[in-house]
N, C-alpha and C. Protein backbone atom coordinates (compact mmCIF):
# COMPACT_ATOMS: atom_id res chain seq x y z
N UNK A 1 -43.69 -4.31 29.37
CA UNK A 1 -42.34 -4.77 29.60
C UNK A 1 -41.40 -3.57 29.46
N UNK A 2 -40.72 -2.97 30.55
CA UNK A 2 -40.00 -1.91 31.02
C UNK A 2 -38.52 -2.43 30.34
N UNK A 3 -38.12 -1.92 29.43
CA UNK A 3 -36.51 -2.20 29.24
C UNK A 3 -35.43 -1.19 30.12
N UNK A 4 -34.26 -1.69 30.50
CA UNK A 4 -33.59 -1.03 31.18
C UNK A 4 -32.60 0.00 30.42
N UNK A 5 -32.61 0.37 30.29
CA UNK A 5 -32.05 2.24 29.47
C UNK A 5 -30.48 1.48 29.22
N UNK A 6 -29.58 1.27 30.56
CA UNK A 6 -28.60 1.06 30.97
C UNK A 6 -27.66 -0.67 29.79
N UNK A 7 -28.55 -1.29 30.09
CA UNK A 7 -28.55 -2.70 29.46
C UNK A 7 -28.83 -2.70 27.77
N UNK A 8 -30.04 -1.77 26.93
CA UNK A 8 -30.69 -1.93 25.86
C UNK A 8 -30.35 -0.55 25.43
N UNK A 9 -29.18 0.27 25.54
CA UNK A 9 -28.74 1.42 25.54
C UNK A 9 -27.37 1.08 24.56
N UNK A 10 -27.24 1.05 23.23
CA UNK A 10 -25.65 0.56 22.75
C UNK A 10 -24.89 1.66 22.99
N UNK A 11 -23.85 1.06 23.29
CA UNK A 11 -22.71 2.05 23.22
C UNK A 11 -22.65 2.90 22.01
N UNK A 12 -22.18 4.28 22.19
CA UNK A 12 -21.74 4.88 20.90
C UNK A 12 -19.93 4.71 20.89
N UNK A 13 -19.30 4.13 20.08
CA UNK A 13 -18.39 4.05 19.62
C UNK A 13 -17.30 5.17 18.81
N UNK A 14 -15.88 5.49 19.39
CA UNK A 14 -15.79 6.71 18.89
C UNK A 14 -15.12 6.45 17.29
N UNK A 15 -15.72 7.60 16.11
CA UNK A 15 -14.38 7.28 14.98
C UNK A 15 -13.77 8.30 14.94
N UNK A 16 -13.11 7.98 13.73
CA UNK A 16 -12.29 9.05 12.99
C UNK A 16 -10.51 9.41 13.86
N UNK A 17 -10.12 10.29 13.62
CA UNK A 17 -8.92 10.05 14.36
C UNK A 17 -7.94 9.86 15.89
N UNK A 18 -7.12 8.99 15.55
CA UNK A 18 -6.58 8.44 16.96
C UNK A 18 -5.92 9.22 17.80
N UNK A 19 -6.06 9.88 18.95
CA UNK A 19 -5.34 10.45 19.69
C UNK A 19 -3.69 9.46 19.96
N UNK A 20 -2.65 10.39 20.77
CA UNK A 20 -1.61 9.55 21.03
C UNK A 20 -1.68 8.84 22.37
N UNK A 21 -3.04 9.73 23.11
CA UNK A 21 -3.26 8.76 24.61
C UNK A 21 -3.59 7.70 23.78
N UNK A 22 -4.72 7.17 23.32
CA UNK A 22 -5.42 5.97 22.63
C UNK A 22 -4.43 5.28 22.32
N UNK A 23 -3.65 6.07 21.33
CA UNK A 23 -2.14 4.97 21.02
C UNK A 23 -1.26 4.00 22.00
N UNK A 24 -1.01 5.41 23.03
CA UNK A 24 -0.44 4.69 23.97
C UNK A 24 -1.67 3.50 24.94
N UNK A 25 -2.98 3.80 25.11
CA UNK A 25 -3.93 2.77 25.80
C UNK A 25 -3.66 1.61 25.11
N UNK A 26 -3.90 1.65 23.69
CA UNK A 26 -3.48 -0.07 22.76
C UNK A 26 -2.34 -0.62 22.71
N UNK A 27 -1.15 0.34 22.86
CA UNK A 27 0.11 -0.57 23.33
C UNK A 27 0.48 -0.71 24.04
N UNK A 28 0.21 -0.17 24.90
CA UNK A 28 0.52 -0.91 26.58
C UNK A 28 -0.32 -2.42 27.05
N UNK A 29 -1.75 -1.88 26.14
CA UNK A 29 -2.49 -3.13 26.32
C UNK A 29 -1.70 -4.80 25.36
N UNK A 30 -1.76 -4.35 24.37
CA UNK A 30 -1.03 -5.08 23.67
C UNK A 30 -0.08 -5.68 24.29
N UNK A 31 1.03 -4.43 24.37
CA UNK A 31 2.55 -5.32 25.04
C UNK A 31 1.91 -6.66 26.20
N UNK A 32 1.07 -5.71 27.49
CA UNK A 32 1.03 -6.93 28.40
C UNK A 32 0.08 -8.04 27.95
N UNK A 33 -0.58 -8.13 27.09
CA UNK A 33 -1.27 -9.18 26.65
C UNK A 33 -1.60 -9.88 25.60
N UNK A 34 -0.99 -9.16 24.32
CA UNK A 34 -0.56 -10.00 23.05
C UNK A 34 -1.63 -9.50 22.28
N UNK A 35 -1.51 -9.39 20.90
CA UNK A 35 -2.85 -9.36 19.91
C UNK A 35 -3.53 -10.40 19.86
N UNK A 36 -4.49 -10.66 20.31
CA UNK A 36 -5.99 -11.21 20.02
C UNK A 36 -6.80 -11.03 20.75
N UNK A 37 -7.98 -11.67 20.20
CA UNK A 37 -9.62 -11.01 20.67
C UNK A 37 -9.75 -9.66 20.39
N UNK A 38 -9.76 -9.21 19.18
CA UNK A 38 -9.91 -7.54 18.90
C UNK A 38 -10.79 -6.95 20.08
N UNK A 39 -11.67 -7.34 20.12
CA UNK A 39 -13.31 -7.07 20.91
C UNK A 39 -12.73 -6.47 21.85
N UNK A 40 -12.31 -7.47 22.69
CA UNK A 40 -12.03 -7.66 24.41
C UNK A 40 -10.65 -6.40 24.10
N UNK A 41 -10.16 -6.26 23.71
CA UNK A 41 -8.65 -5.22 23.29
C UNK A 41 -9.36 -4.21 23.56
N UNK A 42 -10.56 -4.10 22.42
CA UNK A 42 -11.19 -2.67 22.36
C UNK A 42 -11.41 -1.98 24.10
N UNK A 43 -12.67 -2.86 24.49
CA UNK A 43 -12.96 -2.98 26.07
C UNK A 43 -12.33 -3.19 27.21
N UNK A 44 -11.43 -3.80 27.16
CA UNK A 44 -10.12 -3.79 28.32
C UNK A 44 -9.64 -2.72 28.51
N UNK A 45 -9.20 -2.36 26.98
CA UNK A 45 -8.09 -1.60 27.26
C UNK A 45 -8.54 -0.16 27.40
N UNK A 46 -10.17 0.17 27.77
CA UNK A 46 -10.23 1.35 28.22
C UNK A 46 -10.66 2.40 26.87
N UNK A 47 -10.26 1.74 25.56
CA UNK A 47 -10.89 2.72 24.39
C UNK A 47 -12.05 2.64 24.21
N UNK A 48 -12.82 3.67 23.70
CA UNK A 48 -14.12 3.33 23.23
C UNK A 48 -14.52 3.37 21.73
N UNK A 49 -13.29 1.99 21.19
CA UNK A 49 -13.52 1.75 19.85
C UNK A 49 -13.91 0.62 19.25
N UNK A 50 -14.13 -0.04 17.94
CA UNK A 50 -14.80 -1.14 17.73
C UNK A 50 -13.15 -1.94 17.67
N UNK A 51 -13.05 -3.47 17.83
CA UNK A 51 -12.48 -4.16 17.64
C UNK A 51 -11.45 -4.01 16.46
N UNK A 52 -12.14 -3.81 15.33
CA UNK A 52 -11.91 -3.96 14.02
C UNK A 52 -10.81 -2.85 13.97
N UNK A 53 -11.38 -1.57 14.65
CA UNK A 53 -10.33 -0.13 14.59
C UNK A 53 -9.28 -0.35 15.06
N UNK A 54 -9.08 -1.00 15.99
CA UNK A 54 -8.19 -1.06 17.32
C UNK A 54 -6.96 -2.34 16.40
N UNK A 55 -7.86 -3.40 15.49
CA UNK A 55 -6.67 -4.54 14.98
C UNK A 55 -5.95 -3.24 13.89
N UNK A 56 -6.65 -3.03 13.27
CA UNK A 56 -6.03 -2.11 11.56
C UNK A 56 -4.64 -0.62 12.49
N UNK A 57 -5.51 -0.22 13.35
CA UNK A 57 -4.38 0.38 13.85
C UNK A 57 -3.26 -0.04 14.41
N UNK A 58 -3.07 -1.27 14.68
CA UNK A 58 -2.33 -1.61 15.58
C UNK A 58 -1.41 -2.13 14.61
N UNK A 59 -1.83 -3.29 13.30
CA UNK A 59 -1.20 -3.66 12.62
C UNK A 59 -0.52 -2.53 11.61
N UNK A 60 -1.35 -1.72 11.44
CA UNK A 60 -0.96 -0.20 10.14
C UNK A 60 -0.16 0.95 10.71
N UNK A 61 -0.01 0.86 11.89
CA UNK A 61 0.81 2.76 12.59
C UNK A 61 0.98 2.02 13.80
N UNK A 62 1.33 0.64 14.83
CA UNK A 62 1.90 0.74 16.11
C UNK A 62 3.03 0.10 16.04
N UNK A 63 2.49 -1.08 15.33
CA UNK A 63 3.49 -2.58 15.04
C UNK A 63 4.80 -2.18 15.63
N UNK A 64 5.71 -2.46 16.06
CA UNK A 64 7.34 -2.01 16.38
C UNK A 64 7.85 -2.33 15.37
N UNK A 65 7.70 -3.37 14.30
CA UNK A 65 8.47 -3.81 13.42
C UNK A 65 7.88 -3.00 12.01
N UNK A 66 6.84 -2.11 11.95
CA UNK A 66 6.89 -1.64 11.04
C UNK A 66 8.06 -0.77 10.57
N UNK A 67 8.28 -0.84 9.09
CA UNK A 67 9.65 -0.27 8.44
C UNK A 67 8.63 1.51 8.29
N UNK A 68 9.51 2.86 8.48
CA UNK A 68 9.18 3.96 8.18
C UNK A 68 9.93 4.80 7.19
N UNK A 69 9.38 5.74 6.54
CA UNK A 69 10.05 6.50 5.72
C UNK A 69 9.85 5.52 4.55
N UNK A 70 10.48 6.48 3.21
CA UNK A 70 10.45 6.18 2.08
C UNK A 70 10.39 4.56 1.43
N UNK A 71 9.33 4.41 0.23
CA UNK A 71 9.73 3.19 -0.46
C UNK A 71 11.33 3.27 -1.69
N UNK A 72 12.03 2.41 -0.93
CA UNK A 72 13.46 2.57 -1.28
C UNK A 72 12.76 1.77 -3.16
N UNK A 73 14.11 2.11 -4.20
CA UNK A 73 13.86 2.13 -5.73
C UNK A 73 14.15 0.41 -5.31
N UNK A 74 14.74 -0.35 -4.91
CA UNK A 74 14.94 -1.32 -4.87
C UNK A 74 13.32 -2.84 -4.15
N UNK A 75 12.64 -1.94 -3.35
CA UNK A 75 11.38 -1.79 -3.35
C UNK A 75 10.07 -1.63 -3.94
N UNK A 76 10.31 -0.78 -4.85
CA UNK A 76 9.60 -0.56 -5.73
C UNK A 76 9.70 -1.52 -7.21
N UNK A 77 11.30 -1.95 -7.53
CA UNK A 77 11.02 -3.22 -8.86
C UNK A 77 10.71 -4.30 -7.93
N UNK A 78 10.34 -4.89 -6.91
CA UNK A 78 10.10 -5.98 -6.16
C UNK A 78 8.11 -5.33 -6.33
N UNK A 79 7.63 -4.55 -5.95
CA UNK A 79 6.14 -4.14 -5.96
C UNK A 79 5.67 -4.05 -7.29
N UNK A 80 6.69 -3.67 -8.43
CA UNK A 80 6.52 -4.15 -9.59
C UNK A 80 5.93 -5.52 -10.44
N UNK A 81 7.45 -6.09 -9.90
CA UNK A 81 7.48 -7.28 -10.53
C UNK A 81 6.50 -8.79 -9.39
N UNK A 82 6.12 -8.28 -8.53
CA UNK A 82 4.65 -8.73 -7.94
C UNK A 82 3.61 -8.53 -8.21
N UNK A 83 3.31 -7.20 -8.63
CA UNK A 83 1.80 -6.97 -9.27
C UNK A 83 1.61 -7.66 -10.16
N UNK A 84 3.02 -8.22 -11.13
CA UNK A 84 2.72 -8.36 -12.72
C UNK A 84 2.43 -9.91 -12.33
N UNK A 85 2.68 -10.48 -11.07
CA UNK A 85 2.56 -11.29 -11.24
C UNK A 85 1.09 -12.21 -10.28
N UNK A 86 1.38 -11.00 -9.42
CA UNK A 86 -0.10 -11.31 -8.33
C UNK A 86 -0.74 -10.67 -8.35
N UNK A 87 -0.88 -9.96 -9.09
CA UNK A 87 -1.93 -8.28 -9.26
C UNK A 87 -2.09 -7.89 -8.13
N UNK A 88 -3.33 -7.60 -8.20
CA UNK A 88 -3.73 -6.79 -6.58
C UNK A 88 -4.08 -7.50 -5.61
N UNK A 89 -3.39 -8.44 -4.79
CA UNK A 89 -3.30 -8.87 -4.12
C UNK A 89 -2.16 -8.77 -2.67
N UNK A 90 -2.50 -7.26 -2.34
CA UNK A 90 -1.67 -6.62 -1.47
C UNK A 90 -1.01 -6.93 -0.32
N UNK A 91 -1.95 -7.76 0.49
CA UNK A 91 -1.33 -8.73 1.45
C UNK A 91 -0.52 -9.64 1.09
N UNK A 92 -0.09 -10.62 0.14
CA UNK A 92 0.20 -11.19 -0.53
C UNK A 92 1.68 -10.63 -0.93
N UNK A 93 1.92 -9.35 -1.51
CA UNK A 93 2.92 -8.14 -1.99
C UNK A 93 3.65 -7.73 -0.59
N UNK A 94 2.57 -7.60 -0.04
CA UNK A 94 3.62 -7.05 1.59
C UNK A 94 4.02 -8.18 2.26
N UNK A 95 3.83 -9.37 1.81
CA UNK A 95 4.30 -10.25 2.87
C UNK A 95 5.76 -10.79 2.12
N UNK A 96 6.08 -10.20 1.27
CA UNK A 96 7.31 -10.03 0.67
C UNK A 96 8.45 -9.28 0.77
N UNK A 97 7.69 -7.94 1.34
CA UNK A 97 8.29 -7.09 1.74
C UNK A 97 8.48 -6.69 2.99
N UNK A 98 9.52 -6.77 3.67
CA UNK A 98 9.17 -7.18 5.68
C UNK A 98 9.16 -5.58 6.04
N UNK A 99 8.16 -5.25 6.89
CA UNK A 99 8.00 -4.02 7.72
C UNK A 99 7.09 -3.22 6.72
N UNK A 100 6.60 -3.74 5.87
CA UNK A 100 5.45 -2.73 4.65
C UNK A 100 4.42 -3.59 5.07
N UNK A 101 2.94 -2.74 5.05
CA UNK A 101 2.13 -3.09 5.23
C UNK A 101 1.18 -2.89 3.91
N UNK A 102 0.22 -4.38 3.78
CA UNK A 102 -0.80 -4.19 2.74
C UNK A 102 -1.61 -2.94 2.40
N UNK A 103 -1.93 -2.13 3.52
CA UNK A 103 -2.20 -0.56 3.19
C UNK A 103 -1.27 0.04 2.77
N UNK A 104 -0.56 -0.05 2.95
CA UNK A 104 0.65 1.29 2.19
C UNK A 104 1.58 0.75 1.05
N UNK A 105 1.43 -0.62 1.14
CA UNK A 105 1.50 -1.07 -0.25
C UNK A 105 1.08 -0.66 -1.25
N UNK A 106 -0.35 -0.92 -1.23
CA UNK A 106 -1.45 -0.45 -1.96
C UNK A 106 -1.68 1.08 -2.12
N UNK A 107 -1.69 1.72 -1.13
CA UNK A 107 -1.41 3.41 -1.46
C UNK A 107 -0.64 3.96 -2.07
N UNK A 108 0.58 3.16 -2.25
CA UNK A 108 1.79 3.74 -2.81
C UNK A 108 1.58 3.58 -4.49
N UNK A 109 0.99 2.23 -4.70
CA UNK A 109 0.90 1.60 -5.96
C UNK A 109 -0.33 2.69 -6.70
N UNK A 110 -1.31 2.77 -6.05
CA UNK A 110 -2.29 3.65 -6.73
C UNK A 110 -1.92 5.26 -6.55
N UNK A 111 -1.03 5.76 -5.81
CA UNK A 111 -0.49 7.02 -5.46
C UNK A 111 0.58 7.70 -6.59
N UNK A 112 1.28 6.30 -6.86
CA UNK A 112 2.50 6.82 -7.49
C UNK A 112 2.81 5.70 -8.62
N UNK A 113 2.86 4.33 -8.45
CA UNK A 113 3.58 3.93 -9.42
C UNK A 113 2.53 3.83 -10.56
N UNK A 114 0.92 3.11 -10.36
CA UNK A 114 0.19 2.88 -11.46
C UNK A 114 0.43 4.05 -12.71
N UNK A 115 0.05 5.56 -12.17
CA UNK A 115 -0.07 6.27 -13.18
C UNK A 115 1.52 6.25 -14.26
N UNK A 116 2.48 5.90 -13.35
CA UNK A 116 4.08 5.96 -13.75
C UNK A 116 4.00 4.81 -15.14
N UNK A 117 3.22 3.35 -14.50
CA UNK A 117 3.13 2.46 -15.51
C UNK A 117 2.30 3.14 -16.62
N UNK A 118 1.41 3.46 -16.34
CA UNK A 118 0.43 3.26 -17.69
C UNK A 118 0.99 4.78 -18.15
N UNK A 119 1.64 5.28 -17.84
CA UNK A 119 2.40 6.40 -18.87
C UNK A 119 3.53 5.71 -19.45
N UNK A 120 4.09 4.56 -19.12
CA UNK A 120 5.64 4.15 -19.84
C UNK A 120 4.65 3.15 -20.37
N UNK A 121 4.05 2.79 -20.64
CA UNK A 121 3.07 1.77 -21.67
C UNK A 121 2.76 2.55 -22.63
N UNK A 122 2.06 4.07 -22.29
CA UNK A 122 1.46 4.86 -23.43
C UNK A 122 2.96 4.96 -24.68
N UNK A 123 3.55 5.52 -23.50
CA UNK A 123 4.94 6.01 -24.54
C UNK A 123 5.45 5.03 -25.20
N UNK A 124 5.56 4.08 -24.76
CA UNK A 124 6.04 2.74 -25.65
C UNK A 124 4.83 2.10 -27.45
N UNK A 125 3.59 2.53 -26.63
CA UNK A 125 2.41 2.32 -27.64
C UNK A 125 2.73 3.73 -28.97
N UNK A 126 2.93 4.45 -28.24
CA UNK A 126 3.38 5.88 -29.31
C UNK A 126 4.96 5.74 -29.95
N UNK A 127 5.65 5.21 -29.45
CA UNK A 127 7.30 4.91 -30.07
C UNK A 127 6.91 3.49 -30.86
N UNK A 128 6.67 2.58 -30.52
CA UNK A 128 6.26 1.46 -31.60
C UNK A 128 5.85 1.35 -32.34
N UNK A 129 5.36 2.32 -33.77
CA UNK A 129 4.68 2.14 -34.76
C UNK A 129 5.76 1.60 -35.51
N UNK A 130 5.53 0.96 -36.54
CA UNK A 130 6.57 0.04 -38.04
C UNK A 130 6.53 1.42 -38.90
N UNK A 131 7.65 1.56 -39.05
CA UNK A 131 7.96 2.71 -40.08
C UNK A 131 8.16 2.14 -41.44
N UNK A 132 7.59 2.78 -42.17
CA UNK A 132 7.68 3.08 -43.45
C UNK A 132 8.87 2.32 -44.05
N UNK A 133 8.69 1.49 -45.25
CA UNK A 133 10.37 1.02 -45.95
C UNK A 133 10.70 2.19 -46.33
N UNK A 134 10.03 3.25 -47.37
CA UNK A 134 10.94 4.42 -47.71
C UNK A 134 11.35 4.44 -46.42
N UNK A 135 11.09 4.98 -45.71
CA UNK A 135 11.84 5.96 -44.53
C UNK A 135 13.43 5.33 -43.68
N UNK A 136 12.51 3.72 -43.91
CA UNK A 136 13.83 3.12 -43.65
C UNK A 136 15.31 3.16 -44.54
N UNK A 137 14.63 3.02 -45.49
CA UNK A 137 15.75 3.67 -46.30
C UNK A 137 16.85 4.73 -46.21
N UNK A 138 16.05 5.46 -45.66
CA UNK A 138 16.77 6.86 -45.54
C UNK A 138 17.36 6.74 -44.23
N UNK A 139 16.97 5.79 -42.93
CA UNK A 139 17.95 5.92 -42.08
C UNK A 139 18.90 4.84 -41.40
N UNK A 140 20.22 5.69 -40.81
CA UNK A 140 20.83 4.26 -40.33
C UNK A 140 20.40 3.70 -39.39
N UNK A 141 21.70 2.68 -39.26
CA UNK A 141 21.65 1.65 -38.06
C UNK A 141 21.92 2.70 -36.44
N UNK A 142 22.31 3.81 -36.53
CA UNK A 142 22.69 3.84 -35.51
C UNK A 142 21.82 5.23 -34.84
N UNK A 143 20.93 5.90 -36.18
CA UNK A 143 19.81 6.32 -35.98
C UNK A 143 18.68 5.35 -34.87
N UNK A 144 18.53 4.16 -35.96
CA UNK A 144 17.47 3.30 -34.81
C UNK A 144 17.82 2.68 -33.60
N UNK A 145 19.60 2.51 -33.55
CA UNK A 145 19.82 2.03 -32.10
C UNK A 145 19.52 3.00 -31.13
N UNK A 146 20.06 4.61 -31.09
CA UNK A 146 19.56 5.96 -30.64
C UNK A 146 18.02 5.78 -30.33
N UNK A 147 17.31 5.25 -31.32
CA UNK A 147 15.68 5.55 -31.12
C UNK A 147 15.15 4.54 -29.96
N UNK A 148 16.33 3.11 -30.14
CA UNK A 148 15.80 2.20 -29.03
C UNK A 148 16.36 2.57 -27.68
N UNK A 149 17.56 3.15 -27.36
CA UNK A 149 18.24 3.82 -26.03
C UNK A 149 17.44 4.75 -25.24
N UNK A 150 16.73 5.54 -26.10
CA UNK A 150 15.82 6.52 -25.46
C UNK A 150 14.50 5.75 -25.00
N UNK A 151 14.01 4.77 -25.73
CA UNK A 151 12.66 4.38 -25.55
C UNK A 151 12.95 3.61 -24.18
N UNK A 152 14.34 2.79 -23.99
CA UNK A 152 14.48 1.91 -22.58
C UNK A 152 14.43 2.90 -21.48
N UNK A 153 14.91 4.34 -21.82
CA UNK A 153 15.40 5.17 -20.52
C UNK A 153 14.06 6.00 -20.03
N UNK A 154 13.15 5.51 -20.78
CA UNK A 154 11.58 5.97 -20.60
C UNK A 154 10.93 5.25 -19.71
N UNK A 155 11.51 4.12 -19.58
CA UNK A 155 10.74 3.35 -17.98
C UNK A 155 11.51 3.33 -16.91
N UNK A 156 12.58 4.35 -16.66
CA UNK A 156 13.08 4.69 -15.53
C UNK A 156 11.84 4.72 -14.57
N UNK A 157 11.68 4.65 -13.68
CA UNK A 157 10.93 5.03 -12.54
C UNK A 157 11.58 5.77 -11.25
């Protein structure tokens, strides 16, 4: 039984990075025909990529409505005060945030803010010890209000 080379031959599929022709092949395809059927996207539209590449790019770097440039500070206590409450549940976090995507959500959080948290946790674990009654003794009220002003201005981000 003779197999045909042509037919029992898989495609090789290209990875790694996207040219801006490719870019432009998926959104032109896109515009005239809408996102779905990754597959058929891939193959229509002339790339020689898997389905899967063609959705993540399209949703992560083409989207028109993706937001660019910096995560604004007002952004960031909203990615905050979501983690604390949805943890890592990134899709979930970006769908809060319009024009951010669950990848760069998530990049940003493990890039920049995690280490930011668990350093204003450390410092707080190192400023919180119960001092001493002698010692209290010896200082004022406006010594320890000073000691609490500095410890709040430590979770600036």
């Amino acid at each position: 039984m003779a197999l045909n080379d042509d037919k029992s031959a898989k495609r090789v599929l290209k990875k790694g990075v996207w040219t801006a022709e490719e870019d432009g092949k998926l959104a032109d395809y896109i515009e005239k025909y809408g996102p779905k059927k990754w597959r058929t996207v891939a193959t229509k539209s002339g790339l020689n990529r898997c389905g899967k590449s063609c959705r993540l790019r399209w949703l992560n770097y083409l989207r028109p409505n993706i937001k660019r440039g910096n995560i604004s500070d007002e952004e960031v206590d909203l990615i905050l005060r979501l983690h604390k409450l949805l943890g890592n549940r990134w899709s979930l976090i970006a769908g809060r945030l319009p024009g951010r995507t669950d990848n760069e959500i998530k990049n940003y959080w493990h890039s920049h803010l995690s280490k930011k948290l668990k350093q204003a946790e450390k410092n707080i674990e190192n400023t919180s010890t119960v001092p001493e009654i002698n010692s209290m003794e010896s200082c004022g009220t406006e010594a320890a209000e000073d000691q609490e002003n500095e410890d709040a201005t430590d979770l600036n981000f």
